[in-house]
Protein backbone atom coordinates (compact mmCIF):
# COMPACT_ATOMS: atom_id res chain seq x y z
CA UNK A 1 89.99 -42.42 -78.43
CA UNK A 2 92.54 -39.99 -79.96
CA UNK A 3 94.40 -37.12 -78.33
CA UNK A 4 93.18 -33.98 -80.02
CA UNK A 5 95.88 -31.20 -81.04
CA UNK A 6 95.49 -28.11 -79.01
CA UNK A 7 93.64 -25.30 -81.18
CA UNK A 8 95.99 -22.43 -81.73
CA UNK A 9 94.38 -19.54 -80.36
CA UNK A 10 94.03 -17.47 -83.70
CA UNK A 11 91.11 -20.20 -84.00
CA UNK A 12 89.25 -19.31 -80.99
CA UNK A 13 86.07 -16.72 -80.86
CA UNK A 14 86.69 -13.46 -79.52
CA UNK A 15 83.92 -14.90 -77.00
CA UNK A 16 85.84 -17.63 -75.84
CA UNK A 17 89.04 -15.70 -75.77
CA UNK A 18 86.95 -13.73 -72.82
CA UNK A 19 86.39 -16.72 -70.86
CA UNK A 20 89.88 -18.14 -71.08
CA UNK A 21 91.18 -14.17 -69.95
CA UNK A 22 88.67 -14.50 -67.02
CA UNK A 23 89.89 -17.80 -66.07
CA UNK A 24 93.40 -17.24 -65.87
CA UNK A 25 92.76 -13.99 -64.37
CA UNK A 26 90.86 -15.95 -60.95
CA UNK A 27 93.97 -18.67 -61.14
CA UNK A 28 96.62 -16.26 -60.99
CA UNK A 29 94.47 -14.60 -58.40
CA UNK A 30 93.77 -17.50 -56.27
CA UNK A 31 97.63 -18.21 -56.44
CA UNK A 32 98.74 -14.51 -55.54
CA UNK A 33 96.00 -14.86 -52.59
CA UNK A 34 96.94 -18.30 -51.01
CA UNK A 35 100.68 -17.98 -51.80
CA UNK A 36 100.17 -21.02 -54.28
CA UNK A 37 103.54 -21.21 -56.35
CA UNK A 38 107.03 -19.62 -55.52
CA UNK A 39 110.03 -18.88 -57.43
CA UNK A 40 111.71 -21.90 -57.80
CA UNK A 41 109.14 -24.14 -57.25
CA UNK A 42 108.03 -28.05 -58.75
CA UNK A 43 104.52 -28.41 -59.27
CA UNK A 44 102.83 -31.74 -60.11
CA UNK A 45 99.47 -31.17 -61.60
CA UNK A 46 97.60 -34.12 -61.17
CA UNK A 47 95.61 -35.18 -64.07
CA UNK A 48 92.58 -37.49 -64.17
CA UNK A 49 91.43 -37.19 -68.00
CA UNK A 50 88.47 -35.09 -66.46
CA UNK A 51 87.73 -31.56 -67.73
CA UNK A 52 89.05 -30.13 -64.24
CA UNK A 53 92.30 -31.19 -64.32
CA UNK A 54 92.67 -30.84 -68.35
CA UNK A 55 91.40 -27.21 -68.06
CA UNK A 56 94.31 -26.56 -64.72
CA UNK A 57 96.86 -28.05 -66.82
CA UNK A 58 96.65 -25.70 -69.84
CA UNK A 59 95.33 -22.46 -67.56
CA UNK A 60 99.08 -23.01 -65.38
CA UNK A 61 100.93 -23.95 -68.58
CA UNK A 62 99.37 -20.57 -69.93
CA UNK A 63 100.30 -18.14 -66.70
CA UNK A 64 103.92 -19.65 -66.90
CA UNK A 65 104.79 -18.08 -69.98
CA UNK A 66 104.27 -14.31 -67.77
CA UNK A 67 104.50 -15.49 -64.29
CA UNK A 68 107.32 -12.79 -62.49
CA UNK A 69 108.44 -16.47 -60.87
CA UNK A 70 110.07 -19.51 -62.13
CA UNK A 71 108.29 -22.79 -61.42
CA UNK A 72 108.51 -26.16 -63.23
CA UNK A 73 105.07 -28.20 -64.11
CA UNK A 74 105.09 -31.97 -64.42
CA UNK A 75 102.01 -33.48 -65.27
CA UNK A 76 100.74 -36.54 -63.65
CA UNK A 77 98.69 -39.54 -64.16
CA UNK A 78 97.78 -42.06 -62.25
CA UNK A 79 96.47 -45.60 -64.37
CA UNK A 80 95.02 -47.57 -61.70
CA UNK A 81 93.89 -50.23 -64.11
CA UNK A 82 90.71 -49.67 -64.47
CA UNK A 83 88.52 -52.03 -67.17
CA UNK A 84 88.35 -50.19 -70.11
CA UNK A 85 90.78 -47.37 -69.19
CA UNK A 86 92.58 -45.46 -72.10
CA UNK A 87 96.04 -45.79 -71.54
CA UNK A 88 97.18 -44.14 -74.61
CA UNK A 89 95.42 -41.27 -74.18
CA UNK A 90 96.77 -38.67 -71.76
CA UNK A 91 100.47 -39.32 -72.85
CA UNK A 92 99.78 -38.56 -76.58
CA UNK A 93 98.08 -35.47 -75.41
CA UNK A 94 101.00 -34.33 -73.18
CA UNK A 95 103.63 -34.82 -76.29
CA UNK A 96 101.22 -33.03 -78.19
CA UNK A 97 101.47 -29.85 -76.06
CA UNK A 98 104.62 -30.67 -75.53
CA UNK A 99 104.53 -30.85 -71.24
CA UNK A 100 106.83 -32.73 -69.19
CA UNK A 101 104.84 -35.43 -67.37
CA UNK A 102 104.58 -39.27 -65.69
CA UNK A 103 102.28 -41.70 -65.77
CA UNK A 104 102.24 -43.62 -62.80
CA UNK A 105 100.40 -47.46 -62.77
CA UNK A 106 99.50 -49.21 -59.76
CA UNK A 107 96.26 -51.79 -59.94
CA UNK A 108 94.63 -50.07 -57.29
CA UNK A 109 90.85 -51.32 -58.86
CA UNK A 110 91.70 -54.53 -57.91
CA UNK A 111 92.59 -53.92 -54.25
CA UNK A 112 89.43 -51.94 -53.78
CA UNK A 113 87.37 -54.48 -55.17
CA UNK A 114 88.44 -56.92 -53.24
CA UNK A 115 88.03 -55.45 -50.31
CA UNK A 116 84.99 -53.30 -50.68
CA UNK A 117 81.81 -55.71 -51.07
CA UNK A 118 79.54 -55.44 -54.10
CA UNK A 119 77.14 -52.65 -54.56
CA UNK A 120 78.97 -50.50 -51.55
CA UNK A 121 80.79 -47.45 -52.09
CA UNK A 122 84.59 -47.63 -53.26
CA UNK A 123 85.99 -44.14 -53.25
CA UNK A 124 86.54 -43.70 -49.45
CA UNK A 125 89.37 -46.62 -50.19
CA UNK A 126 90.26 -45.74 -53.66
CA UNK A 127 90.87 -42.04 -52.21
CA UNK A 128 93.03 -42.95 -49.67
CA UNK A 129 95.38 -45.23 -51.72
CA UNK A 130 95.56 -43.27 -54.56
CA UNK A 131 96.58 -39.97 -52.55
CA UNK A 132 99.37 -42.02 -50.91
CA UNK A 133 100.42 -43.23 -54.63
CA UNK A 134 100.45 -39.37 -55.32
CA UNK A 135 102.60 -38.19 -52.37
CA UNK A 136 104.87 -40.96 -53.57
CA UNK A 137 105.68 -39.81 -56.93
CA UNK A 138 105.49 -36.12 -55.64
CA UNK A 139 108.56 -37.33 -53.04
CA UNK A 140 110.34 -39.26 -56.07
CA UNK A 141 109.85 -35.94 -58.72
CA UNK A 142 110.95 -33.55 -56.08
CA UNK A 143 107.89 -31.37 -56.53
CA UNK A 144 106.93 -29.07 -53.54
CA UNK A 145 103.71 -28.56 -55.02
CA UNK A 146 100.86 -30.99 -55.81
CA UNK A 147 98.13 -28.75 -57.73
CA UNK A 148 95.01 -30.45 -57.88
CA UNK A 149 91.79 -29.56 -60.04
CA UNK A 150 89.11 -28.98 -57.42
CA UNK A 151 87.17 -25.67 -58.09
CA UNK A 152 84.96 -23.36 -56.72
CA UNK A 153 81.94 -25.66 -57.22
CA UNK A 154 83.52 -28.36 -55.37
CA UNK A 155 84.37 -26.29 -52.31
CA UNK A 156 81.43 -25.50 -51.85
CA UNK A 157 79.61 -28.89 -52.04
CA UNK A 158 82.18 -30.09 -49.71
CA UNK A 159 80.77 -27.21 -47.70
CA UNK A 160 77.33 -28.20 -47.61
CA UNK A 161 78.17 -31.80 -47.29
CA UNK A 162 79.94 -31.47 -44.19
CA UNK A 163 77.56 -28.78 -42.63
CA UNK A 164 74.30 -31.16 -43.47
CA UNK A 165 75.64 -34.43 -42.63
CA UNK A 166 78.77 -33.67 -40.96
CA UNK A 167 78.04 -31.31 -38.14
CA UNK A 168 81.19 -29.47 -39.25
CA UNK A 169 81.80 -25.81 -41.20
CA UNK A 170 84.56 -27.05 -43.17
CA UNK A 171 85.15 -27.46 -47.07
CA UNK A 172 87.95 -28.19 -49.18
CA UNK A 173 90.80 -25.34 -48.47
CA UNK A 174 93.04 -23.76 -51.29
CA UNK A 175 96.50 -25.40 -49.82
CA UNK A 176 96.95 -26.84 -47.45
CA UNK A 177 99.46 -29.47 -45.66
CA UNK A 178 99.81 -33.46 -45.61
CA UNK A 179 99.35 -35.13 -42.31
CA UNK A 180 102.87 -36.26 -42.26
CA UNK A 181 104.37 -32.53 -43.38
CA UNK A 182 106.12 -32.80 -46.15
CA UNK A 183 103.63 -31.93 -49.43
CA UNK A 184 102.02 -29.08 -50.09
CA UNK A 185 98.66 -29.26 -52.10
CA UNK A 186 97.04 -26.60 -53.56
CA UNK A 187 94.03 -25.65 -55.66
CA UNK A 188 94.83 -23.12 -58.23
CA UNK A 189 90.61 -23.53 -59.60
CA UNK A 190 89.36 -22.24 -56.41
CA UNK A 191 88.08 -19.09 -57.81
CA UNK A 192 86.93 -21.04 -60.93
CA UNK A 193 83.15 -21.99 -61.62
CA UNK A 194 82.34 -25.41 -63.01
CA UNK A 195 80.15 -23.93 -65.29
CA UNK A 196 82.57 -21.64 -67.39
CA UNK A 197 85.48 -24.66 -67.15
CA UNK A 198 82.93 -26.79 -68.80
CA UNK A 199 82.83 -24.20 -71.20
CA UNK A 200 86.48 -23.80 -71.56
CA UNK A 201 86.88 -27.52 -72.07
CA UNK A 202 84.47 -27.78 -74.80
CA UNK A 203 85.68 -25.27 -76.47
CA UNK A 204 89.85 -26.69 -76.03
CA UNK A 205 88.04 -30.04 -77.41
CA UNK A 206 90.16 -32.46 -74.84
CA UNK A 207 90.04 -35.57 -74.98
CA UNK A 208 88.06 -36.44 -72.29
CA UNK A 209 88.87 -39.97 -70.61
CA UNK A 210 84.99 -40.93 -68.63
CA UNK A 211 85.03 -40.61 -64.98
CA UNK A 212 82.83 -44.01 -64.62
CA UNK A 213 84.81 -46.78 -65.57
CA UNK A 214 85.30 -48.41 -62.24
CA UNK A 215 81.88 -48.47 -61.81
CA UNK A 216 80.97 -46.71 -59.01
CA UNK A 217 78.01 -43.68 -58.76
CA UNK A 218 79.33 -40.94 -57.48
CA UNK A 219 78.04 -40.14 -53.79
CA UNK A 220 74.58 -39.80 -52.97
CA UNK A 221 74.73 -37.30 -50.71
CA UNK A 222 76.92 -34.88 -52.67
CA UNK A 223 74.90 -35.55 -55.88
CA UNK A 224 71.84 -34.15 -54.01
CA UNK A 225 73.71 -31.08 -52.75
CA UNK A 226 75.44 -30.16 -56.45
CA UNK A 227 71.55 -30.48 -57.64
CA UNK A 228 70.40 -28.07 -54.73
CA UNK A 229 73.28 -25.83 -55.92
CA UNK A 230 72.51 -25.41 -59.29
CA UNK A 231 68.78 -24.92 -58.33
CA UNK A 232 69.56 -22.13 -56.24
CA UNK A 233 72.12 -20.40 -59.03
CA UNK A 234 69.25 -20.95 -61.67
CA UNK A 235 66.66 -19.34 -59.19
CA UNK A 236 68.47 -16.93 -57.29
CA UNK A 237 71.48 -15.49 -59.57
CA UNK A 238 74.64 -14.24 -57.48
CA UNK A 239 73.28 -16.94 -54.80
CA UNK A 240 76.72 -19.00 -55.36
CA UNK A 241 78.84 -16.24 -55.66
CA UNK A 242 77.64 -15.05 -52.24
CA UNK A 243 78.10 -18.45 -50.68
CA UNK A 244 82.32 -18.54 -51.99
CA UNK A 245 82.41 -14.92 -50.68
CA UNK A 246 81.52 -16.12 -47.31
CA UNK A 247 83.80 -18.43 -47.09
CA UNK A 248 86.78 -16.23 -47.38
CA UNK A 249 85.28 -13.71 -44.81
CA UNK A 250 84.61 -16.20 -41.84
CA UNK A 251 84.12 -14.24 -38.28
CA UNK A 252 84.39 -16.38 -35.26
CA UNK A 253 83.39 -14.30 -32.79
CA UNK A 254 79.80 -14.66 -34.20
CA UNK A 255 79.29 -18.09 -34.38
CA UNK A 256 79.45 -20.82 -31.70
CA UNK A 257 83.21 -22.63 -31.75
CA UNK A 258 84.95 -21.86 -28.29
CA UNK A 259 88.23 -23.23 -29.93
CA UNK A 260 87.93 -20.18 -32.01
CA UNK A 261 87.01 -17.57 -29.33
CA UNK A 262 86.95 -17.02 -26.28
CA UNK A 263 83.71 -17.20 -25.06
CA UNK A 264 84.43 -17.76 -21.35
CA UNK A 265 86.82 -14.93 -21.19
CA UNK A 266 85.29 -12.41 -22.86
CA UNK A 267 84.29 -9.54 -20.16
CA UNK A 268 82.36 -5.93 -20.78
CA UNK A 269 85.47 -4.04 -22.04
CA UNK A 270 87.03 -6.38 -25.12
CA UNK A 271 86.39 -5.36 -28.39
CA UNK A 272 85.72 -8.10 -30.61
CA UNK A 273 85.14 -7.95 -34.73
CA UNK A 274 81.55 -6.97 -35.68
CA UNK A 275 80.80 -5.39 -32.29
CA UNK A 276 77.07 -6.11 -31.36
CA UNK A 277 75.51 -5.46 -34.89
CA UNK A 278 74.51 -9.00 -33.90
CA UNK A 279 71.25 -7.44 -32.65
CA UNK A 280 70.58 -5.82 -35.88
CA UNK A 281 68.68 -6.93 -38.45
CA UNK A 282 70.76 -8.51 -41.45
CA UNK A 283 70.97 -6.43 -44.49
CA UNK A 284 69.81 -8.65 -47.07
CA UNK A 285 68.96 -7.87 -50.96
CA UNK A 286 65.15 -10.13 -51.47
CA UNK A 287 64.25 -9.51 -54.80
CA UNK A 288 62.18 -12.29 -54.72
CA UNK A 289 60.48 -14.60 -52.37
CA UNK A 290 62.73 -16.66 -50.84
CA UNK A 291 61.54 -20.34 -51.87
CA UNK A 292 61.80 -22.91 -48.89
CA UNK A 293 64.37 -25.46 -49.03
CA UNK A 294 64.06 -28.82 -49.69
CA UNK A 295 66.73 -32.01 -49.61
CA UNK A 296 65.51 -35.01 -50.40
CA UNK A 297 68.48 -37.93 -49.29
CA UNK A 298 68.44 -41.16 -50.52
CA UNK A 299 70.37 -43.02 -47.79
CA UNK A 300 72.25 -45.86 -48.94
CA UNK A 301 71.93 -49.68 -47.76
């Protein structure tokens, strides 16, 4: 597998010039919004070989050029000696666009097979080691940023995941903190949908490194709830949209969490956001019947 040369953009159709606009327009949103990237800042975009990460890469490198702040990118690999893995790959591409970057190798694969029996499920341990590997070289780089290349899609699968088999309301937020306080990791694609950075990265022709080459099936569970999702967007149109809307506009006084509000102390004269339009009926567009709503989970042995 060969890197590709980046396509100057004279090359591109007026179509796909659109898309790339629109995508850079919800990064440099997402990072105005959340406070993503400062003046002065190091930011370590991590970088699989996946479209995700590819399509973060170029979108930051892109905003750079007419950010109003100065930040530095390094690009950042991980080889964690996977069978089959590409090695030459991703650091031909990054001298061919010409991006500072390290690749990092630590033989994580065989660690997790050892440990993990045959036929179980590897990336709860192949998670954990490889974020410690990447807080690591973030520490060693002096980046105060670690940009990864979740997006909208994944947000809200994480979402789902954790409200169907979880018992929680949380998802994957735009920055956040390390347990041990001293990285910052943030997710510039979290206005992004996976559909239109699919189409981005065909159309950027990347050269796209497979995500299965240690083997493992990606999780069950979330496979069944990223097939529910894109039933629903192919059904019911603006469905998704609606869903990433309400998580920005969460109201605790109306659901159940007395961390969140004060439940107990909440007497006849406090005001709270919302008032009681709880007792009205929801204002809902139905332009169609709703369909019911069917998971099917295939639990695993």
């Amino acid at each position: 597998m060969e890197a590709v040369q980046p396509v100057t953009e004279g090359r591109f159709s007026n179509t796909f010039l659109r898309l790339k606009k629109k995508l850079e327009r919800a990064v440099g949103t997402a990072i105005t919004d959340f406070n993503m990237i400062e003046d002065g800042d190091t930011v370590m975009v991590c970088i699989s070989g996946g479209k995700d990460s590819y399509s973060l890469l170029s979108i930051l490198l892109a905003l750079r050029e007419r950010a109003p702040v100065n930040f530095r990118l390094i690009a950042m690999n991980l080889d964690q000696k996977q069978p089959g893995f590409p090695d030459d790959v991703l650091p031909a591409y990054f001298e061919s666009i010409g991006v500072e970057y390290r690749i990092v190798t630590e033989d994580t694969y065989s660690i997790v097979k050892e440990k993990i029996p045959e036929g179980k499920t590897t990336c709860s341990l192949c998670s954990r080691l490889r974020r410690g590997i990447i807080y690591r070289t973030a520490k060693d780089l002096g980046a105060t940023k670690i940009a990864l290349g979740h997006h909208r899609d994944d947000m809200i699968e994480t979402l789902f995941l954790n409200m169907f088999f979880g018992g929680r309301i949380k998802a994957m937020p735009p920055k956040l903190v390390s347990d041990d306080g001293e990285h910052v990791v943030i997710r510039p694609l979290a206005y992004c949908a996976e559909a239109e950075i699919e189409r981005f990265a065909r159309g950027m022709q990347y050269p796209i490194i497979p995500c299965n080459l240690c083997g493992s099936q990606e999780n069950a569970q979330r496979r069944q709830i990223k097939l529910m999702l894109r039933d629903w967007a192919e059904k019911f149109p603006g469905r998704i949209e609606s869903i990433s809307t309400a998580m920005q506009h969460v109201i605790p006084s109306h659901l159940a969490d007395k961390s969140l509000f004060d439940f107990v102390g909440l007497t006849r004269n406090d005001e709270v956001a919302e008032g009681d339009t709880v007792f009205d009926p929801p204002e809902l567009p139905s332009p169609t019947p709703a369909q019911p709503i069917q998971l099917h989970v295939t639990r695993e042995s």
